[in-house]
Protein backbone atom coordinates (compact mmCIF):
# COMPACT_ATOMS: atom_id res chain seq x y z
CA UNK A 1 4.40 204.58 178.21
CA UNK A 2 6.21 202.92 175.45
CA UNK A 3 6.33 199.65 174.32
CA UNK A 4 8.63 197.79 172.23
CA UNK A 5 8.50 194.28 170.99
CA UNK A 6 11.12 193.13 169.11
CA UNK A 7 11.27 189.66 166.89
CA UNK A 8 14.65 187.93 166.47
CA UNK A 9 14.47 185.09 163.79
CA UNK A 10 17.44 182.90 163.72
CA UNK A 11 18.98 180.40 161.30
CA UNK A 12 17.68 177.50 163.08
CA UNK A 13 19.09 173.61 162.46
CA UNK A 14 16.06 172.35 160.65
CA UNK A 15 13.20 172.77 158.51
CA UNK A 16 9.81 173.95 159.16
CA UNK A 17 7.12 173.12 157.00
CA UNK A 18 3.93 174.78 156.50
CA UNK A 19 0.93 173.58 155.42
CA UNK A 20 -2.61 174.85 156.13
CA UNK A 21 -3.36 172.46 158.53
CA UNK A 22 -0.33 172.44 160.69
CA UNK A 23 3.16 173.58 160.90
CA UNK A 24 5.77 170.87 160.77
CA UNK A 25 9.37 170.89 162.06
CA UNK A 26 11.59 167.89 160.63
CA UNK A 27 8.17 166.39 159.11
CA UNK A 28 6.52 167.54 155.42
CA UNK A 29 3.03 165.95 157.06
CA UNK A 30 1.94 167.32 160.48
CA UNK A 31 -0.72 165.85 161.82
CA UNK A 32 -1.70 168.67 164.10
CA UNK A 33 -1.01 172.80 164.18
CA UNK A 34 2.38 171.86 165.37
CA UNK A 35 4.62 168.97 165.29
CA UNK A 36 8.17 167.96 165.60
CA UNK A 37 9.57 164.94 164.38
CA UNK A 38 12.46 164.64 166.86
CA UNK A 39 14.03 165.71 170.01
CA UNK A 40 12.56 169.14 171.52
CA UNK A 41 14.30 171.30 174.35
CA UNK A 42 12.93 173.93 176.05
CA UNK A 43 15.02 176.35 178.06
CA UNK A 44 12.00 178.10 179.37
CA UNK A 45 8.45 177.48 180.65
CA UNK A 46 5.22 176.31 178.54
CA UNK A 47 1.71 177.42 178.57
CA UNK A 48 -1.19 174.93 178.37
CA UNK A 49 -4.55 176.83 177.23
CA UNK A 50 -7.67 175.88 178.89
CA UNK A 51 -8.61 172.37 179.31
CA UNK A 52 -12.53 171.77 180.52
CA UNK A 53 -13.25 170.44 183.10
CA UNK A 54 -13.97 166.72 183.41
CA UNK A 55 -17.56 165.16 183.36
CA UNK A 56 -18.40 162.45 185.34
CA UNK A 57 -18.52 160.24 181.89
CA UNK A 58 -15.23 161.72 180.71
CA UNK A 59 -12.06 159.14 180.92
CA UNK A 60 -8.82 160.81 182.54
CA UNK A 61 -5.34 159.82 180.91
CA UNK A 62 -1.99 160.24 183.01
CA UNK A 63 1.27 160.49 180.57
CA UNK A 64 4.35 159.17 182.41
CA UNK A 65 8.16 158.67 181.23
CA UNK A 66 9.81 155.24 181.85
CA UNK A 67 13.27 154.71 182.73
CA UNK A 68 13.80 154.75 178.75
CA UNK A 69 13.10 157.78 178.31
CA UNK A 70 9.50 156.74 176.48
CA UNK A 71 6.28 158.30 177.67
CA UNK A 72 3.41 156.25 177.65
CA UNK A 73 -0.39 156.57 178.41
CA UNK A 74 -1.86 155.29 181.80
CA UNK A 75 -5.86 154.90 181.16
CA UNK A 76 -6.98 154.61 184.07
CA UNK A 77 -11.07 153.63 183.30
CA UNK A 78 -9.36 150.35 181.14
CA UNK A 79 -9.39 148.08 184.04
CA UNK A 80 -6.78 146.04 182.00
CA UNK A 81 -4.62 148.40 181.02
CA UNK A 82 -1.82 149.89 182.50
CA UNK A 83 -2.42 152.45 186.23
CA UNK A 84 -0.87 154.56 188.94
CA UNK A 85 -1.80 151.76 191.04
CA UNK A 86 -3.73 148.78 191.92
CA UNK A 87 -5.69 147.30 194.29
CA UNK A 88 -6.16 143.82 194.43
CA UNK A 89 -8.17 141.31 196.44
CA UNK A 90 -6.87 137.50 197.46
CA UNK A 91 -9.24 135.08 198.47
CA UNK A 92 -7.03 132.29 200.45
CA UNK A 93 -9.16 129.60 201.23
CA UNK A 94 -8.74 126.01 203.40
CA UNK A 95 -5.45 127.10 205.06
CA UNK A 96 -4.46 124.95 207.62
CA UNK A 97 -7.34 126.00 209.87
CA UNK A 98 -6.79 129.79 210.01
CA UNK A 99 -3.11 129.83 209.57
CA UNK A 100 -1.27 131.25 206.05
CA UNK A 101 2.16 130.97 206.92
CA UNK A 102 3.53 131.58 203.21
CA UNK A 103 1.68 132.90 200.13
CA UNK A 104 3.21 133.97 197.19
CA UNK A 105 1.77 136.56 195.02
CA UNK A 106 4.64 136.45 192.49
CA UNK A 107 3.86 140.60 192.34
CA UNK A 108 8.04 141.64 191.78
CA UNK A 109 9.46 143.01 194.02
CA UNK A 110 12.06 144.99 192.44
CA UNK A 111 9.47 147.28 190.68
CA UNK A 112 6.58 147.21 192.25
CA UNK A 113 5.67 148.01 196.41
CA UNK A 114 2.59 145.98 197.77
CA UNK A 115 0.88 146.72 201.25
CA UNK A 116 -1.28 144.72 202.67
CA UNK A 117 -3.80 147.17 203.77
CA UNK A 118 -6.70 145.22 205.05
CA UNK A 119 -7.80 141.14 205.90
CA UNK A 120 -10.54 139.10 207.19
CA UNK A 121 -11.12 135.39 208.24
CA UNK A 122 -14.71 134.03 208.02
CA UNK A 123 -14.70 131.25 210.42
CA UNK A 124 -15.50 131.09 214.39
CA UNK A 125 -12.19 130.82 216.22
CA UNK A 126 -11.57 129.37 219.67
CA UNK A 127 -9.82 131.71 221.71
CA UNK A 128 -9.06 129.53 224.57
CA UNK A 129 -7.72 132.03 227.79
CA UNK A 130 -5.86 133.97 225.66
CA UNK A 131 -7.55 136.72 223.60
CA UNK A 132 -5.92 137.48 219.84
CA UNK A 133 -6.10 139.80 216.90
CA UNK A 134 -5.48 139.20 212.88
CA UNK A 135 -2.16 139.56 212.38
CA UNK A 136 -1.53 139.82 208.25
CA UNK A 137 1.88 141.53 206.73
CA UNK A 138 3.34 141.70 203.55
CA UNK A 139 7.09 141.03 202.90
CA UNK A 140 9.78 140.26 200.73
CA UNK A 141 11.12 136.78 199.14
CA UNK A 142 13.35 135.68 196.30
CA UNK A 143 12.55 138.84 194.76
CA UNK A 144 8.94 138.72 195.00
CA UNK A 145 5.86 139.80 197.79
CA UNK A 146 4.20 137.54 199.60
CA UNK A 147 1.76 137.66 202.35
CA UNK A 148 1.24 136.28 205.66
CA UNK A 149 -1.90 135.80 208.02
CA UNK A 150 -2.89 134.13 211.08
CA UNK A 151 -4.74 134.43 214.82
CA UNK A 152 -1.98 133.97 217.03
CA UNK A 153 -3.21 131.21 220.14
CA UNK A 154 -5.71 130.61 218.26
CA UNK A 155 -7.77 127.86 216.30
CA UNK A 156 -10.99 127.29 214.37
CA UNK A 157 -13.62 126.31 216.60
CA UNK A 158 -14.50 123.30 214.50
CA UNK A 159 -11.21 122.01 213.00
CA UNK A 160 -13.22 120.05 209.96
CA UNK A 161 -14.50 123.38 208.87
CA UNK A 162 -12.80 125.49 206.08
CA UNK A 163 -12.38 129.01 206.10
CA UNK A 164 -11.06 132.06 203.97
CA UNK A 165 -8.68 134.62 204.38
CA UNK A 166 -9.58 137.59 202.55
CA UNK A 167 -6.58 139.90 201.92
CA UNK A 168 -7.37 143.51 200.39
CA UNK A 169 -3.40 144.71 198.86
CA UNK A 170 -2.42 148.45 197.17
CA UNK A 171 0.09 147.81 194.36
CA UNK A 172 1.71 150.60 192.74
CA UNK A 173 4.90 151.02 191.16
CA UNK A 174 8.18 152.00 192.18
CA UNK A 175 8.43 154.92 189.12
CA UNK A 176 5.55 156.75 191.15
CA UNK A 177 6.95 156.47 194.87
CA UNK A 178 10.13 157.60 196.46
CA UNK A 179 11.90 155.02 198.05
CA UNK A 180 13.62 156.23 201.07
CA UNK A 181 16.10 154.27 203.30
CA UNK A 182 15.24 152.55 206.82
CA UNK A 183 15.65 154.76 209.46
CA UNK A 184 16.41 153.53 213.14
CA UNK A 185 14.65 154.66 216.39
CA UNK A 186 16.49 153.64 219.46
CA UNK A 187 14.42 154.12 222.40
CA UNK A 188 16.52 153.42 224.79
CA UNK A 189 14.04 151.82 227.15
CA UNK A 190 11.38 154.95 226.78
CA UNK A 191 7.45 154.48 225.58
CA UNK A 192 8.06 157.78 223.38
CA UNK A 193 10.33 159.10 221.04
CA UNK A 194 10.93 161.54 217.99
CA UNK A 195 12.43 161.38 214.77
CA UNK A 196 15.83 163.66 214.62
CA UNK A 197 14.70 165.54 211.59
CA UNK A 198 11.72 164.89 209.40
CA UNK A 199 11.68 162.38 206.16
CA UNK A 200 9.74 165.32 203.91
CA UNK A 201 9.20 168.86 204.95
């Protein structure tokens, strides 16, 4: 069996520079094997050699492209640096007994989804003949999140006392989630139901 490899060079649109460190496309200094100063395009695939593994001690970098058309770095060991997401803790304390009708967390709403994904209240409550759980949600103001919380029929045992909410939120950013419409479910008086056709498949 016979095999033929054939080279085509062609008279491309810019320079290439060579140097014994690097090679250098639109640049006289590259500052690695290969670099291009300027716009690439690739009609076909690209390799990546081997990359190690990473050690428990290693940091892991994500690179992601912004809506103009930069890339930039996402460290995710800087804890105040820029991530595919957040989680962050509020500590509401002396409500009006155990009640947080409106807090704003000034997160923006236009770029960023929160969920309110856990919450607590550290005081005794009186139930009276009606038996209650937390009720906490996240939703949308003027633009930004904010968060409510409360035991519905229900009260701090002693009223002088003041307690704290604390509400546990995931923050990530609109760039890294798809954003699909609302979908309605009419039940039509029925405990059950199914969606017509499935949001991913």
């Amino acid at each position: 069996m016979k095999t033929t490899i054939l080279l085509f060079f062609y008279a491309l649109s810019f320079t290439a520079f060579s140097q014994t460190d690097g090679v250098g496309i639109g640049t006289t200094q590259p500052r690695a094997k290969l670099e291009v100063a300027g716009d690439a395009r690739l009609s076909e695939g690209i390799s990546i050699g081997i990359i190690d593994n990473l050690e428990d001690n290693d940091t892991s970098t994500f690179l992601i492209q912004e809506q103009s058309n930069k890339i930039k770095t996402l460290d995710v060991s800087n804890p105040t640096g820029a991530a595919l997401g957040y989680i962050q803790v509020y500590e509401i304390y002396n409500p009006n007994e155990d009640w947080v009708l409106d807090f704003d967390t000034r997160v923006n709403a236009n770029d960023f989804v929160l969920n309110a994904i856990s919450a607590s209240y550290d005081r005794e409550l009186d139930m009276g003949f009606n038996s209650t759980i937390p009720y906490y949600s996240a939703f949308i103001s003027n633009g930004t999140w904010h968060i409510t919380a409360d035991f519905p029929e229900a009260n701090n045992r002693n009223p002088a006392e003041l307690g704290t909410w604390t509400v546990t939120c995931l923050i990530y950013s609109k760039d890294l989630s798809k954003q699909f419409g609302r979908v309605e479910i009419p039940m039509a008086g029925n405990t059950t139901g199914a969606a017509a056709n499935p949001i991913v498949d």
